[in-house]
Protein backbone atom coordinates (compact mmCIF):
# COMPACT_ATOMS: atom_id res chain seq x y z
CA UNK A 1 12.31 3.75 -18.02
CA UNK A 2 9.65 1.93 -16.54
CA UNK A 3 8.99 -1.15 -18.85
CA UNK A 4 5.27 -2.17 -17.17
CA UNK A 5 3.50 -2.83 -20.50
CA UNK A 6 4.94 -6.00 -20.11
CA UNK A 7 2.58 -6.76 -16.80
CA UNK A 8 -0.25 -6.13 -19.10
CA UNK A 9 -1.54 -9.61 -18.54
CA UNK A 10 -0.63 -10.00 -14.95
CA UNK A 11 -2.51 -6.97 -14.07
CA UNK A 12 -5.86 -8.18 -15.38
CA UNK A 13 -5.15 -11.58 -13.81
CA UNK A 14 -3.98 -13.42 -16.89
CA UNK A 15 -7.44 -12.91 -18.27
CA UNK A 16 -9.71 -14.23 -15.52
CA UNK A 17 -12.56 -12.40 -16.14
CA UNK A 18 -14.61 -13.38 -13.21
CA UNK A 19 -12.18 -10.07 -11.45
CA UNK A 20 -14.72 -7.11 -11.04
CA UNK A 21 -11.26 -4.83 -11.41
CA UNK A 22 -11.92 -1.08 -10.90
CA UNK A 23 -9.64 2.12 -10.76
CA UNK A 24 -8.47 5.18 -12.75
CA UNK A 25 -7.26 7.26 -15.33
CA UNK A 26 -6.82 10.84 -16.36
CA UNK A 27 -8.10 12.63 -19.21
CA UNK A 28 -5.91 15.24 -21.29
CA UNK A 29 -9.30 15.82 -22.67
CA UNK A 30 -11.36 16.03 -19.73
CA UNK A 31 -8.35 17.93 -17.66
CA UNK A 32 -9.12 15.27 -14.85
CA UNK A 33 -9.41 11.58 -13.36
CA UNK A 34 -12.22 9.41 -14.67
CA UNK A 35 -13.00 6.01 -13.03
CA UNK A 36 -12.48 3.24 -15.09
CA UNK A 37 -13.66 -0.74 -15.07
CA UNK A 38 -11.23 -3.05 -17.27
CA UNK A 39 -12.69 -5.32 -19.06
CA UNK A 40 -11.38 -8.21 -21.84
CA UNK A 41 -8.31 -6.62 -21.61
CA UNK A 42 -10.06 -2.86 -22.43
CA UNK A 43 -10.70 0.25 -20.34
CA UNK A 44 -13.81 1.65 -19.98
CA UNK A 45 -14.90 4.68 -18.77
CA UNK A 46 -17.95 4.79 -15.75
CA UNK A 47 -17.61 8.61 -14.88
CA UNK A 48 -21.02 9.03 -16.15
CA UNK A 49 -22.54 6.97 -13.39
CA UNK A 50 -19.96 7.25 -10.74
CA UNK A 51 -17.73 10.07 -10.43
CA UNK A 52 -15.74 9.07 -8.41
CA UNK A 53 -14.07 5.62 -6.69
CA UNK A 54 -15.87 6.77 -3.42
CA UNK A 55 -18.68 6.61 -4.75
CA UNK A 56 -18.67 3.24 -5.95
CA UNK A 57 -17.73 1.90 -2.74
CA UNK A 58 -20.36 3.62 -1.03
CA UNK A 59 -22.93 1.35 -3.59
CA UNK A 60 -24.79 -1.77 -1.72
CA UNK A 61 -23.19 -3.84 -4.35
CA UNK A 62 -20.13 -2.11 -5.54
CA UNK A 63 -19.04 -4.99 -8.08
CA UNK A 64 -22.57 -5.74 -9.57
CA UNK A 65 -23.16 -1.90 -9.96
CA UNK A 66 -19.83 -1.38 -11.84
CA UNK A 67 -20.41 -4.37 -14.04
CA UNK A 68 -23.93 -2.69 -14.86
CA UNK A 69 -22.80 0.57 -15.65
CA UNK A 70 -22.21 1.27 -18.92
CA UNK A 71 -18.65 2.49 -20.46
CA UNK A 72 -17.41 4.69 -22.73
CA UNK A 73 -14.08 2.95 -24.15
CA UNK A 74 -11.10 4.05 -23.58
CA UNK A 75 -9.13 2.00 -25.33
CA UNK A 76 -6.96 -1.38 -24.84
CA UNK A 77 -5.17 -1.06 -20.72
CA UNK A 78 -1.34 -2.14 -22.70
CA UNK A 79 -2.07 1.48 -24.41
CA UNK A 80 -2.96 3.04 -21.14
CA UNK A 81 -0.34 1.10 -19.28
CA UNK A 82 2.91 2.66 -21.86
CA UNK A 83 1.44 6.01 -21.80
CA UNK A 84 1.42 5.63 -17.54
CA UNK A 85 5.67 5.36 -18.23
CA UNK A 86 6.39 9.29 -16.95
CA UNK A 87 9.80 9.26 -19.17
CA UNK A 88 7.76 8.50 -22.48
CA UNK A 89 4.06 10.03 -21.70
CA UNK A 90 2.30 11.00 -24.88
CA UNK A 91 0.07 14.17 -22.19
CA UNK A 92 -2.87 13.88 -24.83
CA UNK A 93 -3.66 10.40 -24.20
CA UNK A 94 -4.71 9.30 -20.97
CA UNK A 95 -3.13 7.15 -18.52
CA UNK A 96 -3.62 5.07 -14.99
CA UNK A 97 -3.74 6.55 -11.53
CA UNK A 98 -4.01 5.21 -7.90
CA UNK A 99 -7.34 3.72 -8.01
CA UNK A 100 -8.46 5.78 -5.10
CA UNK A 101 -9.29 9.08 -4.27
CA UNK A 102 -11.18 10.66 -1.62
CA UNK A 103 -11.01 7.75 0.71
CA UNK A 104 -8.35 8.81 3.88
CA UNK A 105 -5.65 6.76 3.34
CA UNK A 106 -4.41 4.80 6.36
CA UNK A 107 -2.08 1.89 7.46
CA UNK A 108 -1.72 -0.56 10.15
CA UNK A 109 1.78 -1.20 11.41
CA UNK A 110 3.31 -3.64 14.02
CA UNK A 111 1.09 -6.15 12.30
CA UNK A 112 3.34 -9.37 11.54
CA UNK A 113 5.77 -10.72 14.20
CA UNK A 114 8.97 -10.37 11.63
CA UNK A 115 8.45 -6.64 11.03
CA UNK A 116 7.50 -6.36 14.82
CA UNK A 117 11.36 -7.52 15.68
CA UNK A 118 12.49 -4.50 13.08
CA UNK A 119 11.03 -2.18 14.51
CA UNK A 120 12.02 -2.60 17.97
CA UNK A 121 15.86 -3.09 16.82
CA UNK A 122 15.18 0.35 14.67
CA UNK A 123 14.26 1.47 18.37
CA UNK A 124 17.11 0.60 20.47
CA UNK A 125 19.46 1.82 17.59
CA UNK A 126 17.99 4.97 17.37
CA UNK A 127 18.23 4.76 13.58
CA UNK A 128 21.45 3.65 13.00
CA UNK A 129 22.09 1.11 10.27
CA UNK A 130 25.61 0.41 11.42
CA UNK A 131 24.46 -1.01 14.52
CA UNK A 132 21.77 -3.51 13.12
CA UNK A 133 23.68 -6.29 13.14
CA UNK A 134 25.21 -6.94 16.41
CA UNK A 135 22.03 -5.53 18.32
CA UNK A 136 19.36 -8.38 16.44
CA UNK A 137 21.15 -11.11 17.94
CA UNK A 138 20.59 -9.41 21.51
CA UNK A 139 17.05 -8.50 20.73
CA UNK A 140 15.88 -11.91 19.65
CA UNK A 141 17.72 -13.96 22.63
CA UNK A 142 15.43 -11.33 24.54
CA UNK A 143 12.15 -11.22 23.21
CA UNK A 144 12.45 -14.55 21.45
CA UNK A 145 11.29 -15.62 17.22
CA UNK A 146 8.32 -17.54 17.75
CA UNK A 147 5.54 -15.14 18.78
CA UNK A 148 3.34 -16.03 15.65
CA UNK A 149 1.00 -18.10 17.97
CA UNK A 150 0.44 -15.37 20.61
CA UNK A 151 -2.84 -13.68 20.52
CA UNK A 152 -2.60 -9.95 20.63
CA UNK A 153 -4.36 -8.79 23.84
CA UNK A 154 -4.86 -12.06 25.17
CA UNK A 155 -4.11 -13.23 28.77
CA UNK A 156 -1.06 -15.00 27.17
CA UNK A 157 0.24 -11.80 25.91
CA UNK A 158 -0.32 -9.73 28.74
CA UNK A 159 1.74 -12.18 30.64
CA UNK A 160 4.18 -12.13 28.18
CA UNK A 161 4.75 -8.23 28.79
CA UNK A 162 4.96 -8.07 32.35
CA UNK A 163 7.97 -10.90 32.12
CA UNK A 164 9.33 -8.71 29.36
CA UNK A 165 8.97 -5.69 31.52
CA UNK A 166 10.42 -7.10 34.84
CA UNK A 167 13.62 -7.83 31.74
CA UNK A 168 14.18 -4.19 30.83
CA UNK A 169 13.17 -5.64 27.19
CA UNK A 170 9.67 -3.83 26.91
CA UNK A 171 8.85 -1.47 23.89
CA UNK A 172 6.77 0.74 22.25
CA UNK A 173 6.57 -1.65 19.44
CA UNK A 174 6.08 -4.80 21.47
CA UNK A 175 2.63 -2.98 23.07
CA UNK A 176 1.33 -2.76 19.26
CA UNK A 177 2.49 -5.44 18.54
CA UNK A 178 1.05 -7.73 20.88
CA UNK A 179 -1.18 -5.56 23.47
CA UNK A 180 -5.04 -5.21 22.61
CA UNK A 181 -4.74 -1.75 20.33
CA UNK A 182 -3.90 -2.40 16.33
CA UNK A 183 -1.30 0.75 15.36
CA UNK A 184 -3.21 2.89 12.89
CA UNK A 185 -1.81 5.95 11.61
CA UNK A 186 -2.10 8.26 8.62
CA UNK A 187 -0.07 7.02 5.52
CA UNK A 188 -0.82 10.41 3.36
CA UNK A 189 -3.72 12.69 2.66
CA UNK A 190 -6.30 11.77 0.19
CA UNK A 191 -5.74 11.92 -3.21
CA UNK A 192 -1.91 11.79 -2.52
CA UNK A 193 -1.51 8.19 -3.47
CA UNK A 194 0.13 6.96 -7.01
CA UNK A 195 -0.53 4.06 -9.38
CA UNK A 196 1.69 1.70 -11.00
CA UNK A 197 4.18 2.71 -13.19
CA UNK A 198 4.29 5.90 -11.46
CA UNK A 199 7.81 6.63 -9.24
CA UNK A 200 7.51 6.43 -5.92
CA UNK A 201 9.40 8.61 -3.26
CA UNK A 202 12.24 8.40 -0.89
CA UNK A 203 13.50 11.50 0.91
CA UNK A 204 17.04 12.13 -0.54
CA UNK A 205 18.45 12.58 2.92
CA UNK A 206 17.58 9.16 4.67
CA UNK A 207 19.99 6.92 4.14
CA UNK A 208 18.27 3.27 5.73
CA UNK A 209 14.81 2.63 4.10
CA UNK A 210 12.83 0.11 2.07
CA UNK A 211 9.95 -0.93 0.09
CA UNK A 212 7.01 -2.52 2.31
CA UNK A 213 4.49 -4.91 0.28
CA UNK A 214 1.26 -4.49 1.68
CA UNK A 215 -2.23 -6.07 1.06
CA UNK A 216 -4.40 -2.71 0.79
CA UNK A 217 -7.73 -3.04 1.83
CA UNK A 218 -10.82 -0.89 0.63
CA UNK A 219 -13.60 0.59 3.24
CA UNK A 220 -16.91 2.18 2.87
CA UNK A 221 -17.51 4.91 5.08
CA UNK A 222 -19.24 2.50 7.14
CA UNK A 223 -16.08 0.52 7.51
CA UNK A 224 -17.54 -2.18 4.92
CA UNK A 225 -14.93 -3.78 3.21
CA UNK A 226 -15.51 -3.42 -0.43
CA UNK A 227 -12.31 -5.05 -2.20
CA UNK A 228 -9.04 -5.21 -2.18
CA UNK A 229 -5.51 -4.33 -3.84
CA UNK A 230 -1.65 -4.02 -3.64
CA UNK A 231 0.53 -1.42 -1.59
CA UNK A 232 4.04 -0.39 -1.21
CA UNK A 233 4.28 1.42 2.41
CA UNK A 234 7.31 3.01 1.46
CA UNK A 235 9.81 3.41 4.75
CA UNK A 236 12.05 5.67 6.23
CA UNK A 237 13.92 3.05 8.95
CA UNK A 238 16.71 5.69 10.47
CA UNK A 239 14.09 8.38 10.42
CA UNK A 240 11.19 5.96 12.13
CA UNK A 241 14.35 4.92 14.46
CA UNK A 242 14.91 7.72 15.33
CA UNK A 243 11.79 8.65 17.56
CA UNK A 244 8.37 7.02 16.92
CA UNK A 245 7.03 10.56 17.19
CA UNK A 246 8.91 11.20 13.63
CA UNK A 247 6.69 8.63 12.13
CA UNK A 248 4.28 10.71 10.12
CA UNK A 249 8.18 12.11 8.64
CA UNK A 250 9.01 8.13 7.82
CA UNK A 251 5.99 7.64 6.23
CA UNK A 252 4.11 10.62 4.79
CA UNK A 253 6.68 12.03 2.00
CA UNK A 254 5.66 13.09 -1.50
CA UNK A 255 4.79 9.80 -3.79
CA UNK A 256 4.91 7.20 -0.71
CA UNK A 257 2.35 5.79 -0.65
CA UNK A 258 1.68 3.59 -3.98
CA UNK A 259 -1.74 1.29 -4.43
CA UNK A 260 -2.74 -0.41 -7.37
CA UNK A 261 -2.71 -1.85 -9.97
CA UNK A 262 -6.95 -1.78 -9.39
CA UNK A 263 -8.84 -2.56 -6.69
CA UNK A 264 -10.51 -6.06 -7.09
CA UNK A 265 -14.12 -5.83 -5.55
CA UNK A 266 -15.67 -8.53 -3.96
CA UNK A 267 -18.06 -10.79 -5.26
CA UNK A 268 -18.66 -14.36 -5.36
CA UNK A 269 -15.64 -15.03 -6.63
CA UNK A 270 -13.03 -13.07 -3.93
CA UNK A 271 -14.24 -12.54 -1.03
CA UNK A 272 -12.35 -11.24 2.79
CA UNK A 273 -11.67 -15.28 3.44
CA UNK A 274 -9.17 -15.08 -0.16
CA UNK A 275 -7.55 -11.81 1.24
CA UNK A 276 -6.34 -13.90 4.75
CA UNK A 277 -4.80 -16.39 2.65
CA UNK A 278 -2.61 -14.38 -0.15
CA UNK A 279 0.85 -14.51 -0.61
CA UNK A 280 2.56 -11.58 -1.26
CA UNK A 281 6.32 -12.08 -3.56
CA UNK A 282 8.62 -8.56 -3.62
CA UNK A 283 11.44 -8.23 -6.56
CA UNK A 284 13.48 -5.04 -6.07
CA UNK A 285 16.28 -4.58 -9.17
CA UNK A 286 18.76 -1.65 -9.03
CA UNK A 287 20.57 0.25 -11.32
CA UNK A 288 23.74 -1.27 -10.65
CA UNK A 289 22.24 -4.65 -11.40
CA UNK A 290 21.15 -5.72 -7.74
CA UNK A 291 17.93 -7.73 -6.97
CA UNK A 292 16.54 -8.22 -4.10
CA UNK A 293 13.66 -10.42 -3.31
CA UNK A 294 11.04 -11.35 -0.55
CA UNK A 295 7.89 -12.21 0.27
CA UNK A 296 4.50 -11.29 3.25
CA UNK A 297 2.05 -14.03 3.99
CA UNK A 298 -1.19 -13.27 5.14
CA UNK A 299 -1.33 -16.13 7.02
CA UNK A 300 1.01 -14.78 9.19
CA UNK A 301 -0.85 -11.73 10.35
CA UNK A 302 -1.04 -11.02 14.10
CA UNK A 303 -4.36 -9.49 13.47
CA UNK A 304 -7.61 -10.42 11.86
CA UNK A 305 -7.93 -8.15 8.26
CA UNK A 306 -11.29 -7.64 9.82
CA UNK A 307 -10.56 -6.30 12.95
CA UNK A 308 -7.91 -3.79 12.02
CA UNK A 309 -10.27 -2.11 9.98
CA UNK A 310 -12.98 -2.22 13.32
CA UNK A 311 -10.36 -0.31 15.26
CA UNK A 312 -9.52 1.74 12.16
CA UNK A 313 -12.91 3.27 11.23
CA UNK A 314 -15.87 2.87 14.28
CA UNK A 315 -18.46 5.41 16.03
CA UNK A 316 -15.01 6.93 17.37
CA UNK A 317 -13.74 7.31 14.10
CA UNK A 318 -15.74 7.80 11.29
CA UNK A 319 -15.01 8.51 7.46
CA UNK A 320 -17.77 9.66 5.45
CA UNK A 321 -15.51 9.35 2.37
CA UNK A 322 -14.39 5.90 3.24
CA UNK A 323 -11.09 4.73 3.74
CA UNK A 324 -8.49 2.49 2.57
CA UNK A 325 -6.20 0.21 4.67
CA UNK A 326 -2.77 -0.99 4.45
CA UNK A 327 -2.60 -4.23 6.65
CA UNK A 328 1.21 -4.35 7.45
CA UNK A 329 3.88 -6.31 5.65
CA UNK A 330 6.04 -9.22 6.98
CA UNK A 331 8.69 -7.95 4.75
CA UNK A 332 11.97 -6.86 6.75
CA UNK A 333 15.46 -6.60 4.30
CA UNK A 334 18.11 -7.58 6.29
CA UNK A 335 20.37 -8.73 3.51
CA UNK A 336 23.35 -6.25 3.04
CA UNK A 337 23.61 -4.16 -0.33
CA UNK A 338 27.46 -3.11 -0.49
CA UNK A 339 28.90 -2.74 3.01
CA UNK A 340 28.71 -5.29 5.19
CA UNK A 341 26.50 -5.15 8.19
CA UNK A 342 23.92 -2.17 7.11
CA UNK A 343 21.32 -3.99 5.46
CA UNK A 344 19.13 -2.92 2.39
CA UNK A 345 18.24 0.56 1.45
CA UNK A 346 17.22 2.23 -1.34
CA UNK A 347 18.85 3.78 -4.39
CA UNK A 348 17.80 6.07 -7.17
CA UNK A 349 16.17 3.42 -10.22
CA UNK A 350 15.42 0.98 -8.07
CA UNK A 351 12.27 -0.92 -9.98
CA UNK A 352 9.79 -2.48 -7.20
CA UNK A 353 7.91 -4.83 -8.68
CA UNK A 354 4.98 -6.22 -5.81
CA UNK A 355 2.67 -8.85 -6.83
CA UNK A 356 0.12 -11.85 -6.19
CA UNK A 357 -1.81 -13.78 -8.79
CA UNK A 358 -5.09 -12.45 -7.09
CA UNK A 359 -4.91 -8.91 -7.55
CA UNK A 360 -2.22 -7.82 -10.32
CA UNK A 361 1.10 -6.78 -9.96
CA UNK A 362 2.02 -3.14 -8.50
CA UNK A 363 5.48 -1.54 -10.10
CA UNK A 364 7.11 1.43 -9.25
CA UNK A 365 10.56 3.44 -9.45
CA UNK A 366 11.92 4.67 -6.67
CA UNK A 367 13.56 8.60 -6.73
CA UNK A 368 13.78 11.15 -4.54
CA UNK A 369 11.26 13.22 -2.77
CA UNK A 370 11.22 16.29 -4.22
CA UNK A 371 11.90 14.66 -8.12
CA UNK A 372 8.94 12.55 -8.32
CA UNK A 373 5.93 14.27 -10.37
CA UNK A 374 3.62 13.16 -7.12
CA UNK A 375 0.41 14.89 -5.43
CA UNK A 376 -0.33 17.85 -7.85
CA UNK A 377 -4.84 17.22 -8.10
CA UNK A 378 -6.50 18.57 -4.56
CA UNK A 379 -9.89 17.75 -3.16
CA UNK A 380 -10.95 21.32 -4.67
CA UNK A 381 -9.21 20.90 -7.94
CA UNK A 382 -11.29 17.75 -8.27
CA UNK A 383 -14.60 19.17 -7.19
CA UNK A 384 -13.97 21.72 -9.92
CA UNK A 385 -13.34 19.73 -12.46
CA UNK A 386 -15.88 16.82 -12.11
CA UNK A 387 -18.76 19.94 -11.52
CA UNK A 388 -17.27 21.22 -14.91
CA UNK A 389 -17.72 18.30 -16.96
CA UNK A 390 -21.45 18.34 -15.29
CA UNK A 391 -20.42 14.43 -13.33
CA UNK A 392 -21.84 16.63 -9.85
CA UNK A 393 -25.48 16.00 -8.57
């Protein structure tokens, strides 16, 4: 069971109610999502002024109009947050969802020099855990630790490559890494994404993966950022390590891609500048009483919050729904979990638990694939139901 009422108070920022905190919920008695503002420690209802998240973002002033829309309440969120628990949910009462929903959901990877070094050792081991070990050592004498000061696409970098070239030490994870393009790729398909206290998914037959804590930015459709929240990027390594090309396999699977707990909007009081300086901590505990913790820095980024979403959404690539961004995580396990030598991965129960004072505290459980309750509301689904409880101009 997934015990999140206790993050009741962590999730609304230990009461700072300067947070303009915005997501959703479904209603049994609606038969669909409704977006929701929390406020004093309540949940209120704004469907009747915006139906959906989109189109709050799309406002001038998305956290002044939500704080001037008026709410039907819902109820107190540590209601909400129990009834979220899919192992005790009461289906008549509502509960939370992802706080977005039409906006494309993307993520940046190759974004943080640790994770960078990861990924190329997932490369030259073609996936295999086993091998992990022995071949870091040989990577990092190569390629070196200290690339945090190295401006991606910068003379410095370029020159950097070509010596790493003329080494037989170039990848396709050092170019993103540290060549002018930002990686961007498609995490899952709107509407796929799931809340806290929702179970997340890992594909039963991959056998090397992990959790990935992720700052998750919000987007306009004219690549405005709006706000902000929390994301697990869950990871595939042996499948990913396999072939790049398998990447949309690594990282589009049923239930994950998690965001929550609600997306903080900006305002006077958080702004892009208080995004580039949070501190991400991770807490994994297993069934078997393992924990595992970690922690992703934004002050570590390779790449300027503000420019990955430039190269993500631009006259080349536009998103008249919006979009939301994962930024990358810093976050690599390397400690071993039973045998020696393959690293972290996954197991069944596994309670994720990814937070910062900021914006909340995200929790999950991890299960397999195809034994999560997941994506089950489509684009047309939605359009139905929001034109049937007249929410449609």
């Amino acid at each position: 069971m997934i015990a999140i009422e206790r993050h009741a108070a962590t999730m609304t920022l230990a009461g700072d109610n300067r947070a303009t905190l915005v997501g959703r919920v479904f209603r049994p008695d609606a038969g669909g999502p409704s977006v929701v503002r929390i406020e004093a420690g309540r949940v209120l209802d704004l469907s009747r002024t915006f139906a959906t998240i989109r189109d709050l973002c799309e406002a001038e002033d998305p956290a002044a109009a939500a704080k001037a829309a008026a709410g039907e309440d819902l109820g107190p969120l540590e209601d909400l947050l129990a009834n979220t628990n899919p192992d005790a949910r009461d289906p008549s009462r509502p509960w939370l969802l992802s706080p977005v929903d039409l906006q494309a959901l993307k993520a940046a990877g190759v974004t943080f020099v640790a994770s960078m070094l990861e990924r190329v050792i997932e490369e030259r081991i073609r996936g295999d855990a086993d091998a992990a070990a022995s071949v870091r050592g040989t990577v990092l004498d190569l390629v070196g630790q200290d690339l945090r000061r190295l401006k991606p696409g910068s003379a410095e970098a370029a020159a950097l490559k070509a010596a790493l070239i003329e080494a037989g030490a170039w990848s396709q994870y050092l170019e993103v890494g540290i060549g002018p393009d930002a990686e961007i790729f498609t995490k899952g398909q709107p509407l796929s994404s799931v809340g806290t206290g929702a179970d997340i998914g890992v594909h039963p037959a991959s056998t090397w993966n992990n959790p990935e804590p992720e700052v998750v930015l919000v987007g306009s459709s004219k690549g405005r950022i709006v706000g902000a929240t929390l994301g697990n990027d869950v990871n595939l390594r042996d499948v990913e390590g396999r072939s790049a090309l398998l990447l949309g396999k690594a990282k589009d699977n049923n239930a994950a891609a998690a965001i929550g707990p609600f997306i903080r909007l900006f305002d006077a009081h958080f702004t892009l500048d208080d995004v580039r300086a949070l501190d991400l901590s991770l807490t994994v505990e297993g069934p078997e009483g393992f924990t595992l913790t970690g922690r992703s820095s934004m002050r570590e980024i390779s790449r300027d919050p503000a420019d990955i979403m430039a190269q993500a959404v631009n006259a080349h690539h536009p998103y008249p729904d919006g979009l939301v961004l994962y930024l990358g995580t810093m976050f690599a396990p390397v400690e071993d979990r039973g045998e020696a030598g393959r690293g972290f991965t996954h197991r069944t129960g596994d309670i994720v638990s990814i937070e910062t004072p900021s914006l909340g505290v995200l929790v999950n459980r991890v299960r397999p694939t195809d034994a999560v309750e997941g994506w089950t509301m489509g684009a047309g689904d939605l359009m139905r139901n929001l034109a049937k409880r007249g929410l449609l101009s």
